[in-house]
Protein backbone atom coordinates (compact mmCIF):
# COMPACT_ATOMS: atom_id res chain seq x y z
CA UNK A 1 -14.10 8.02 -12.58
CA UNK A 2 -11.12 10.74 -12.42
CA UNK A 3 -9.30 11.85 -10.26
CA UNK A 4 -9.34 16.10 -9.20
CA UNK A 5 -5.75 16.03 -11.11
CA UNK A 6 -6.96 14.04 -14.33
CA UNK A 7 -6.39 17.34 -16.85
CA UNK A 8 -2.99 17.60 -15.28
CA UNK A 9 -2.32 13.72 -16.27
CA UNK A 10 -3.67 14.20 -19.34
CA UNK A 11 -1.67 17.39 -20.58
CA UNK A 12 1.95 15.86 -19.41
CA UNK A 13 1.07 12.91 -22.07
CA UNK A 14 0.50 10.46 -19.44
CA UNK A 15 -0.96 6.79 -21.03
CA UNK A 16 -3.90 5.77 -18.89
CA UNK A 17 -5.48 2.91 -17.26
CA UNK A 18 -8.30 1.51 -15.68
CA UNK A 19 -7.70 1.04 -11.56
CA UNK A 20 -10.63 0.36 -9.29
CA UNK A 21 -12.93 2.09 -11.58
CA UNK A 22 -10.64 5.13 -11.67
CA UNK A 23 -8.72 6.35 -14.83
CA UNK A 24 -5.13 6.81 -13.84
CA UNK A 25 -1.71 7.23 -15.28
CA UNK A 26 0.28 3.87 -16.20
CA UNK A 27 3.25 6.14 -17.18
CA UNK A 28 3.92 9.65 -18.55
CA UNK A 29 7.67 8.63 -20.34
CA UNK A 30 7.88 4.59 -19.38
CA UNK A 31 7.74 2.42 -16.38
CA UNK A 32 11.08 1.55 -16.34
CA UNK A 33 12.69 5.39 -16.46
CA UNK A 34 9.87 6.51 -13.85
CA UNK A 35 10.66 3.26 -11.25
CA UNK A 36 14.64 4.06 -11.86
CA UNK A 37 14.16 7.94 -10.87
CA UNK A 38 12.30 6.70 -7.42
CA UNK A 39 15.49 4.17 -6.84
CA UNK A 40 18.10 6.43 -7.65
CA UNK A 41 16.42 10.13 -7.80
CA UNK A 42 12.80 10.66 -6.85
CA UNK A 43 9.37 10.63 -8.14
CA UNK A 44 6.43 11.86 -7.85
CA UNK A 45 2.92 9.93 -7.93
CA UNK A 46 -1.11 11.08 -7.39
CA UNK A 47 -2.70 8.29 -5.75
CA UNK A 48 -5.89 10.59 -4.95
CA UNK A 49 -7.71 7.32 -5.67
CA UNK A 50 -6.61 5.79 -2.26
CA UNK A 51 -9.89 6.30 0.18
CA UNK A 52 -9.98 8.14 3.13
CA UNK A 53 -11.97 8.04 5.85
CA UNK A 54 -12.68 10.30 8.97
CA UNK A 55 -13.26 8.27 12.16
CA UNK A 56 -14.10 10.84 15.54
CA UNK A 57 -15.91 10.49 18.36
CA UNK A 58 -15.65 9.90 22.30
CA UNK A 59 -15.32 6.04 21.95
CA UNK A 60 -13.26 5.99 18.60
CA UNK A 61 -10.53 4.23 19.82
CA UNK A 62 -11.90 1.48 21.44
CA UNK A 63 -13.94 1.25 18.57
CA UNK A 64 -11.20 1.23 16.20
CA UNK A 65 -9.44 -1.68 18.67
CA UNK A 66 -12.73 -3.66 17.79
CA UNK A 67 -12.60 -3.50 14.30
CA UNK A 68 -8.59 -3.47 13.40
CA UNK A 69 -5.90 -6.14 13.58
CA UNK A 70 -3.68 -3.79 14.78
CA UNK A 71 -3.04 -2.06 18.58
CA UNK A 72 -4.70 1.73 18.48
CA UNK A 73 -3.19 2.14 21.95
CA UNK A 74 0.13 1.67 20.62
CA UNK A 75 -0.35 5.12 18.47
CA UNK A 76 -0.06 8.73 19.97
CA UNK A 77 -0.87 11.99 18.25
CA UNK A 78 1.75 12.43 15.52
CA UNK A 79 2.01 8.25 14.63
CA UNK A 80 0.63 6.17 12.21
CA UNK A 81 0.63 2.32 11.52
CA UNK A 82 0.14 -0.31 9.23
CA UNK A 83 -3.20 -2.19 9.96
CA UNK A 84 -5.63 -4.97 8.83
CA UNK A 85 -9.90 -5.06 8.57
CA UNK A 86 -10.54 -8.91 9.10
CA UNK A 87 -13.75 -10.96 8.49
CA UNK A 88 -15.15 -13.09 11.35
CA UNK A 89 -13.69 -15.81 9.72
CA UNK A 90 -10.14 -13.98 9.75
CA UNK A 91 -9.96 -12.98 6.03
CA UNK A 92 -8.36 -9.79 5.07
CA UNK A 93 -11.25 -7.33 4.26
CA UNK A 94 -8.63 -4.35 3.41
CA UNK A 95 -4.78 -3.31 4.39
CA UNK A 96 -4.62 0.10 5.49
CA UNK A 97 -2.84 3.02 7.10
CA UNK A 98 -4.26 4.51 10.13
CA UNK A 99 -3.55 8.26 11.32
CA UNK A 100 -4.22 9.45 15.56
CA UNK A 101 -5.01 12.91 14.34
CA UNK A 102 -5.67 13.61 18.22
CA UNK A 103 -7.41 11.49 21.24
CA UNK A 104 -10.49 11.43 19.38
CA UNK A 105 -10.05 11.72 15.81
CA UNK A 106 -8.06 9.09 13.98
CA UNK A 107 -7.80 9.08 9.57
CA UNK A 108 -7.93 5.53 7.71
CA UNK A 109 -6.52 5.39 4.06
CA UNK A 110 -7.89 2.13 2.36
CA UNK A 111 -7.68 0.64 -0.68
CA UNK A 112 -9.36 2.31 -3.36
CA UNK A 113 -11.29 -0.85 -4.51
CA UNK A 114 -12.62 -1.15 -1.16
CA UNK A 115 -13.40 1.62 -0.30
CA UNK A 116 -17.18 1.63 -0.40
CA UNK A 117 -16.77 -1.99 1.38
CA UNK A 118 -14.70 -0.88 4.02
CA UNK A 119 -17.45 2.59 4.83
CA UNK A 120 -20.34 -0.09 4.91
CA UNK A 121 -18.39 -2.38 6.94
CA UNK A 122 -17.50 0.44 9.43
CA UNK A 123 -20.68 1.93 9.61
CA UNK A 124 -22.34 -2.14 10.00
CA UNK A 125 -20.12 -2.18 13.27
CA UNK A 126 -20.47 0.99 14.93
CA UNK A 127 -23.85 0.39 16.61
CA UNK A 128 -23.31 1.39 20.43
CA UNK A 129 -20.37 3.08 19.85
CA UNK A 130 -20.12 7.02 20.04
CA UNK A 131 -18.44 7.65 17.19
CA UNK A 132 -18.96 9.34 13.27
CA UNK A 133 -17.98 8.34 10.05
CA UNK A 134 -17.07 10.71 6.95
CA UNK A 135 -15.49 9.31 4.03
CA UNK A 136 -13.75 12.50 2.49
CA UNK A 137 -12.25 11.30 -0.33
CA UNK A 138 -13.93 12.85 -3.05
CA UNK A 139 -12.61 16.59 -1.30
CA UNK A 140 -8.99 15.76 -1.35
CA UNK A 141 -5.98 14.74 -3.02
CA UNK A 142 -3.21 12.74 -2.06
CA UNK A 143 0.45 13.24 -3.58
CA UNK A 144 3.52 10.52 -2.72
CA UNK A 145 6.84 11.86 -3.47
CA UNK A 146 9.48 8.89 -2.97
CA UNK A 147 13.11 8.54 -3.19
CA UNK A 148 16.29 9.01 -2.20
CA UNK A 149 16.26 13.15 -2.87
CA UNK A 150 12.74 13.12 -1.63
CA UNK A 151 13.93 15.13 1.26
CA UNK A 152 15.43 17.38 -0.84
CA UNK A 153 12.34 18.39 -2.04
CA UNK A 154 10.62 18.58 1.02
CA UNK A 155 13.13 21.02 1.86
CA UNK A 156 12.33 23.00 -1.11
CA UNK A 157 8.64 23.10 -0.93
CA UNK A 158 8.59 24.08 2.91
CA UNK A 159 12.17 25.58 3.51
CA UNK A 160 13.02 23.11 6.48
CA UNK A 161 14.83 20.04 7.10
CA UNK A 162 13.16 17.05 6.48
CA UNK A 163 12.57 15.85 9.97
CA UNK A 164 9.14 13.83 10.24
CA UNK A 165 10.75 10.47 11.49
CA UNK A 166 9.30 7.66 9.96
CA UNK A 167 5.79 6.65 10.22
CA UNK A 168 5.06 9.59 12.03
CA UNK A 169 2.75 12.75 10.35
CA UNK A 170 2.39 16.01 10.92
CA UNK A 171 -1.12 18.26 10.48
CA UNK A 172 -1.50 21.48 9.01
CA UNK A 173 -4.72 23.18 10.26
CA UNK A 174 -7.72 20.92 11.41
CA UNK A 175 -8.75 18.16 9.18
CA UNK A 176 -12.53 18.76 8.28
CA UNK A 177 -12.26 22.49 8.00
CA UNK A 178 -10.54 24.42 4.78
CA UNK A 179 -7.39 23.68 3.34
CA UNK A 180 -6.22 21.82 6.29
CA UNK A 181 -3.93 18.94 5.27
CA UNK A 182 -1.72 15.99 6.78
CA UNK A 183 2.19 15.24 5.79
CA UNK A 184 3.83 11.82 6.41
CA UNK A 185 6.86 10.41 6.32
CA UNK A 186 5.40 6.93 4.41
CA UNK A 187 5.25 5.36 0.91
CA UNK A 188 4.48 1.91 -0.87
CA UNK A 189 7.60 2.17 -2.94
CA UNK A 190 10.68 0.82 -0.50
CA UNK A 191 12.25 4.32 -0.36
CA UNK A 192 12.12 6.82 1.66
CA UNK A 193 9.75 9.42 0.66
CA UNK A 194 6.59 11.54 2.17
CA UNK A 195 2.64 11.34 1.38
CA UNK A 196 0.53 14.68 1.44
CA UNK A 197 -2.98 14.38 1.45
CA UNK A 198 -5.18 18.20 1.12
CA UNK A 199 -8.82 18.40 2.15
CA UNK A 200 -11.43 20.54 1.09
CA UNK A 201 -8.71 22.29 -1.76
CA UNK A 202 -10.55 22.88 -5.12
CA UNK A 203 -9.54 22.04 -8.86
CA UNK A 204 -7.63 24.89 -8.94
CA UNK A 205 -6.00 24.61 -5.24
CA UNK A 206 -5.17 21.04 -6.31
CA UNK A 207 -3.56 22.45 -9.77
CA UNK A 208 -1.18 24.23 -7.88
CA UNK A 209 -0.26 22.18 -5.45
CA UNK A 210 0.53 19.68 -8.29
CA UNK A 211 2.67 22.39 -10.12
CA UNK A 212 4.31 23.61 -7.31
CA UNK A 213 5.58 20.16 -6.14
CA UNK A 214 5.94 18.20 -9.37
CA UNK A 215 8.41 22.03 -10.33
CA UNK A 216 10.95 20.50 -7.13
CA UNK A 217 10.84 16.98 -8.44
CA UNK A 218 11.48 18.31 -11.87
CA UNK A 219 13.74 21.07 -10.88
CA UNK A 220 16.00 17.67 -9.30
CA UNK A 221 15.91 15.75 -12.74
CA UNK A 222 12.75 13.70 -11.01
CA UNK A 223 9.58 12.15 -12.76
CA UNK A 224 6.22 11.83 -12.45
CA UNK A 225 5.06 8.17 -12.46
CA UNK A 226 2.54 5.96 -12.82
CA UNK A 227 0.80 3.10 -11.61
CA UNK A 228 3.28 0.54 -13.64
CA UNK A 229 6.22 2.10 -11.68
CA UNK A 230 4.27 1.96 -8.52
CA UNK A 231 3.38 -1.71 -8.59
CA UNK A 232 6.72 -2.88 -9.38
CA UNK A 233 8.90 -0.72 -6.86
CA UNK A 234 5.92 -2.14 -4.18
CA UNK A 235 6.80 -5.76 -5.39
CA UNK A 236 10.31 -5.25 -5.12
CA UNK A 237 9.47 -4.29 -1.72
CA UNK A 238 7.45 -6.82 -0.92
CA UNK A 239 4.36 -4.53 -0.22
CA UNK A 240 0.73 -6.39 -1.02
CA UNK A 241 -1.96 -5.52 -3.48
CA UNK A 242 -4.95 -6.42 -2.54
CA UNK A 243 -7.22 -8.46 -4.72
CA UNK A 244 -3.88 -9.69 -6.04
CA UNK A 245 -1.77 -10.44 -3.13
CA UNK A 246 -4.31 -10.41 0.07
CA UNK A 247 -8.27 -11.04 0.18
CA UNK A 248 -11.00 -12.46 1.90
CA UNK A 249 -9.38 -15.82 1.40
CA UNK A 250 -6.56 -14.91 2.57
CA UNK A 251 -5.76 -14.76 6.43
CA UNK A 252 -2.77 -12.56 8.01
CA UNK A 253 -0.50 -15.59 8.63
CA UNK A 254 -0.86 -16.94 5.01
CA UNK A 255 0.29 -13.59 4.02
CA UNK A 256 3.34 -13.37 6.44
CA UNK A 257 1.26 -10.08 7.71
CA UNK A 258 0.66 -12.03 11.19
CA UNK A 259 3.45 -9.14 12.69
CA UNK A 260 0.26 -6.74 12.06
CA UNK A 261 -2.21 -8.73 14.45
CA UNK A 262 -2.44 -8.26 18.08
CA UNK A 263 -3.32 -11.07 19.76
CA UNK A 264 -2.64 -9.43 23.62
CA UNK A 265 -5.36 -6.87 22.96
CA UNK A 266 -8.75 -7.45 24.10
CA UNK A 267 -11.53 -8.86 21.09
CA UNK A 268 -11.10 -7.88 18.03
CA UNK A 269 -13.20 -9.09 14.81
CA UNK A 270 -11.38 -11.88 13.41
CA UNK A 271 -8.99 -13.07 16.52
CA UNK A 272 -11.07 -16.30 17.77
CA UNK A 273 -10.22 -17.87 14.47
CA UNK A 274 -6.65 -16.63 14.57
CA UNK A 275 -6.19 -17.95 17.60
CA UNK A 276 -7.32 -21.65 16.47
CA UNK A 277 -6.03 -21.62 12.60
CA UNK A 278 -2.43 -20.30 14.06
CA UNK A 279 -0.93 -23.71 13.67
CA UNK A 280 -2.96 -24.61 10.74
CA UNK A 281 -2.33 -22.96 7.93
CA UNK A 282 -0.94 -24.69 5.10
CA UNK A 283 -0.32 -21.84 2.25
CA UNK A 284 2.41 -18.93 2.95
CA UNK A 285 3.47 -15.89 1.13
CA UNK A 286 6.92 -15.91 -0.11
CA UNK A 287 9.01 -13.68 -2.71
CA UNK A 288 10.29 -15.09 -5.99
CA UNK A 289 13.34 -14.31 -7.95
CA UNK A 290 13.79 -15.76 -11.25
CA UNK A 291 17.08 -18.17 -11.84
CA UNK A 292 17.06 -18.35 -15.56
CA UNK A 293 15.04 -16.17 -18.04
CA UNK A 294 11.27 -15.43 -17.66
CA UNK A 295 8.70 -13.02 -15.79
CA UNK A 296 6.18 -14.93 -13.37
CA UNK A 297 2.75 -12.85 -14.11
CA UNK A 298 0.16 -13.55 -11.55
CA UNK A 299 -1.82 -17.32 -11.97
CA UNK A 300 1.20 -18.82 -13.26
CA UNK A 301 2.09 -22.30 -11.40
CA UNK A 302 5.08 -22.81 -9.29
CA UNK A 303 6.39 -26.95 -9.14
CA UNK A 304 8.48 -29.09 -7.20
CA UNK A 305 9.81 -31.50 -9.16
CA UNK A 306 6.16 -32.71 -10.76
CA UNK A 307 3.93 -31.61 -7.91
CA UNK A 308 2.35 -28.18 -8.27
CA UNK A 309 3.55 -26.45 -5.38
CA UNK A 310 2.59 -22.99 -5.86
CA UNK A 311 0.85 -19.79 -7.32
CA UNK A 312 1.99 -16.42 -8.58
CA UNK A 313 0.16 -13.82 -7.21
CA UNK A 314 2.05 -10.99 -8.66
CA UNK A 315 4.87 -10.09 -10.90
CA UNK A 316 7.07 -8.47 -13.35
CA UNK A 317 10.78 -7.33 -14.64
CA UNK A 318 12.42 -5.61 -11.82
CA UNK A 319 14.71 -2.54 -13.53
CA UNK A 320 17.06 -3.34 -10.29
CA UNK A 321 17.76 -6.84 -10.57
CA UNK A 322 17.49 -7.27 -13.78
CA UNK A 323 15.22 -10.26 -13.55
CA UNK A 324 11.97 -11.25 -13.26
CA UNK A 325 10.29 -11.11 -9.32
CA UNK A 326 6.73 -12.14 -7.91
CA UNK A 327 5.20 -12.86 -5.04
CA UNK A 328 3.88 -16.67 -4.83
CA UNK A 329 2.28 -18.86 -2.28
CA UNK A 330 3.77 -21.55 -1.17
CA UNK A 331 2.08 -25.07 0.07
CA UNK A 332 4.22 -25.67 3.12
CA UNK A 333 2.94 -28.96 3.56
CA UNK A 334 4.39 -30.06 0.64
CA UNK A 335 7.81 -27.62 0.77
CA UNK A 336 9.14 -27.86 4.08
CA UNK A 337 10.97 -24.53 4.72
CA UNK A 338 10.93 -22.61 1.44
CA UNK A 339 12.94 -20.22 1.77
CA UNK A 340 16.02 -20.31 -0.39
CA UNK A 341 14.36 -23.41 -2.01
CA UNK A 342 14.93 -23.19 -5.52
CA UNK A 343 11.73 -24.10 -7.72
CA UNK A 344 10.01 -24.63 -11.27
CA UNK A 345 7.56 -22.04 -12.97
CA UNK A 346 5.27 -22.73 -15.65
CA UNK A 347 6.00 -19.39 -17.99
CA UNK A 348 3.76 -20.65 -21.21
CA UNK A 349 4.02 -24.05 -21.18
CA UNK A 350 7.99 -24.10 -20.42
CA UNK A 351 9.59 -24.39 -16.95
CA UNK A 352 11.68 -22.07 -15.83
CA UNK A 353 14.31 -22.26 -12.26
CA UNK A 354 13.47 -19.62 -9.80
CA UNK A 355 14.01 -19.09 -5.99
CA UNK A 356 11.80 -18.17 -3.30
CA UNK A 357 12.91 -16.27 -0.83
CA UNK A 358 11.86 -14.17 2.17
CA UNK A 359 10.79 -10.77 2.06
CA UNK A 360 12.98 -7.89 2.70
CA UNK A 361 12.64 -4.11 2.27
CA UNK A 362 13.29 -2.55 -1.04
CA UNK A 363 15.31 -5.32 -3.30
CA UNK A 364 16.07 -8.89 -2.43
């Protein structure tokens, strides 16, 4: 598949990849100039791929309370929040961002590889609730600009201060009717940044709004960038990627994601088991920062003196530190408090020194 933008991509030189059956940009110049402009300038990225769904009706958010991790009655019109879709058995179905448009309209953005999963799952759970579904991805686009001038831009695209605080949105014209759209102040990148997302624009309304926004991010000596920039400023955050860092494996405590789940609310899908594998779990996401030379790519093995201790789940050569970073999981049971613990990685048959430590935003 492409995305409404793909000609765009294609015309700035940018070298493509496959992404949950999408073709998308790895880089226009290289990964390491386009992740350096979102630390110390700003960038812009499409992530149209990222699914979004429409969720309305009169019992939407006590729907929504049923099927999410997270607390909907901690939102108000205006806020967003981080949330989780869990199994029965507690297994991370998708990580998303959820939007209180108004008391009865609320907007998810999911993972583009789940997307179809997530709709079905939604839809398999809505029975006796008044509510409707509309997955209106396919008539939008969605446009992060991140950095440190990111507000800068902002200012130069709508002549106003930058003053969306964070995790908070603001809507232009009703979503589900022409060229309505929805303005965040959000990323995945550690920086500070904004996410726009247009509805019901066409390839030519989308055109523009690329060339209008990329011409302030150029105009400021900023880049577009790709998905390799993306997934290494998100490591170096300490952000997840599913099917790499999260699953259906995976519960919210094993993935240090248990400040997501609301335990005070009333029944959610997932919390019974939550509730009993609490003080059970023996696997726990940490960060990793390489001692001596080496980049820990995702599968590699993490020891304690002989004893395989560990997994990389993802990784690469952070620009910033100048070293390689991952994310691993730990066995606890056989590290007692890991943090700070300096370990062993298998990197091609030779062992390496590297640290794990605990996650922090932007650079450890």
């Amino acid at each position: 598949m492409k995305v409404p933008l793909h000609e765009i991509h294609e015309s700035m030189g940018a070298k493509y990849t496959l992404f949950a059956g999408y073709q998308l940009p790895l880089y226009y110049t290289s990964i390491t100039n386009e992740h350096l402009s979102v630390r110390n300038n700003v960038g812009i990225f499409d992530v149209s791929h990222m699914g979004r769904i429409l969720v309305e009706g009169e019992d939407v958010q006590e729907y929504l309370n049923y099927v999410l991790a997270n607390d909907i009655n901690n939102l108000y019109v205006g806020r967003m929040h981080y949330s989780l879709i869990l199994n029965e058995n507690a297994g991370i179905i998708d990580d998303i961002t959820v939007f209180m448009l108004d008391e009865y309209r609320f907007l998810l953005v999911v993972n583009a590889i789940n997307r179809l999963k997530v709709v079905n799952w939604l839809n398999r759970h809505k029975v006796g609730y008044a509510i409707n579904i509309k997955d209106v991805t396919r008539n939008s686009i969605m446009l992060a600009v991140q950095g440190p001038r990111s507000s800068q831009v902002y200012r130069e695209i709508y002549n106003k201060d930058f003053d969306i605080k964070r995790f908070h949105f603001i809507e232009s014209g009703v979503l589900g009717e022409e060229k309505s759209s929805v303005i965040s102040r959000s990323g995945y990148t550690g920086e500070d940044g904004f996410e726009i997302i247009y509805f019901f624009c066409d390839k030519g309304d989308a055109f523009s709004i690329w060339r209008k926004i990329y011409g302030k991010v150029e105009k400021l000596g900023g880049l577009a960038c790709g998905l390799g920039a993306r997934d290494m400023l998100r490591i170096e955050a300490g952000y997840v990627l599913y099917d790499n860092d999260i699953d259906e494996d995976i519960n919210p405590y094993e993935a240090s994601l248990d400040w997501v789940v609301k335990l005070n609310k009333p029944n959610f899908i997932g919390k019974k088991t939550l509730i009993s594998s609490k003080y059970k779990i023996w696997k726990k996401r940490y960060g990793l920062v390489m001692i001596e030379p080496g980049i820990p790519r995702r599968g590699y093995k993490i020891y304690k003196e002989e004893s395989v201790v560990g997994y990389v789940t993802s990784g690469g050569y952070s620009p910033i530190l100048k070293k390689g970073i991952g994310m691993v999981y730990i066995d606890i049971r056989k590290i007692n408090e890991p943090e700070n613990r300096e370990v062993n990685i298998d990197i091609r048959g030779e062992t390496q020194k590297s640290c794990n430590k605990e996650f922090r935003l932007r650079c450890w």
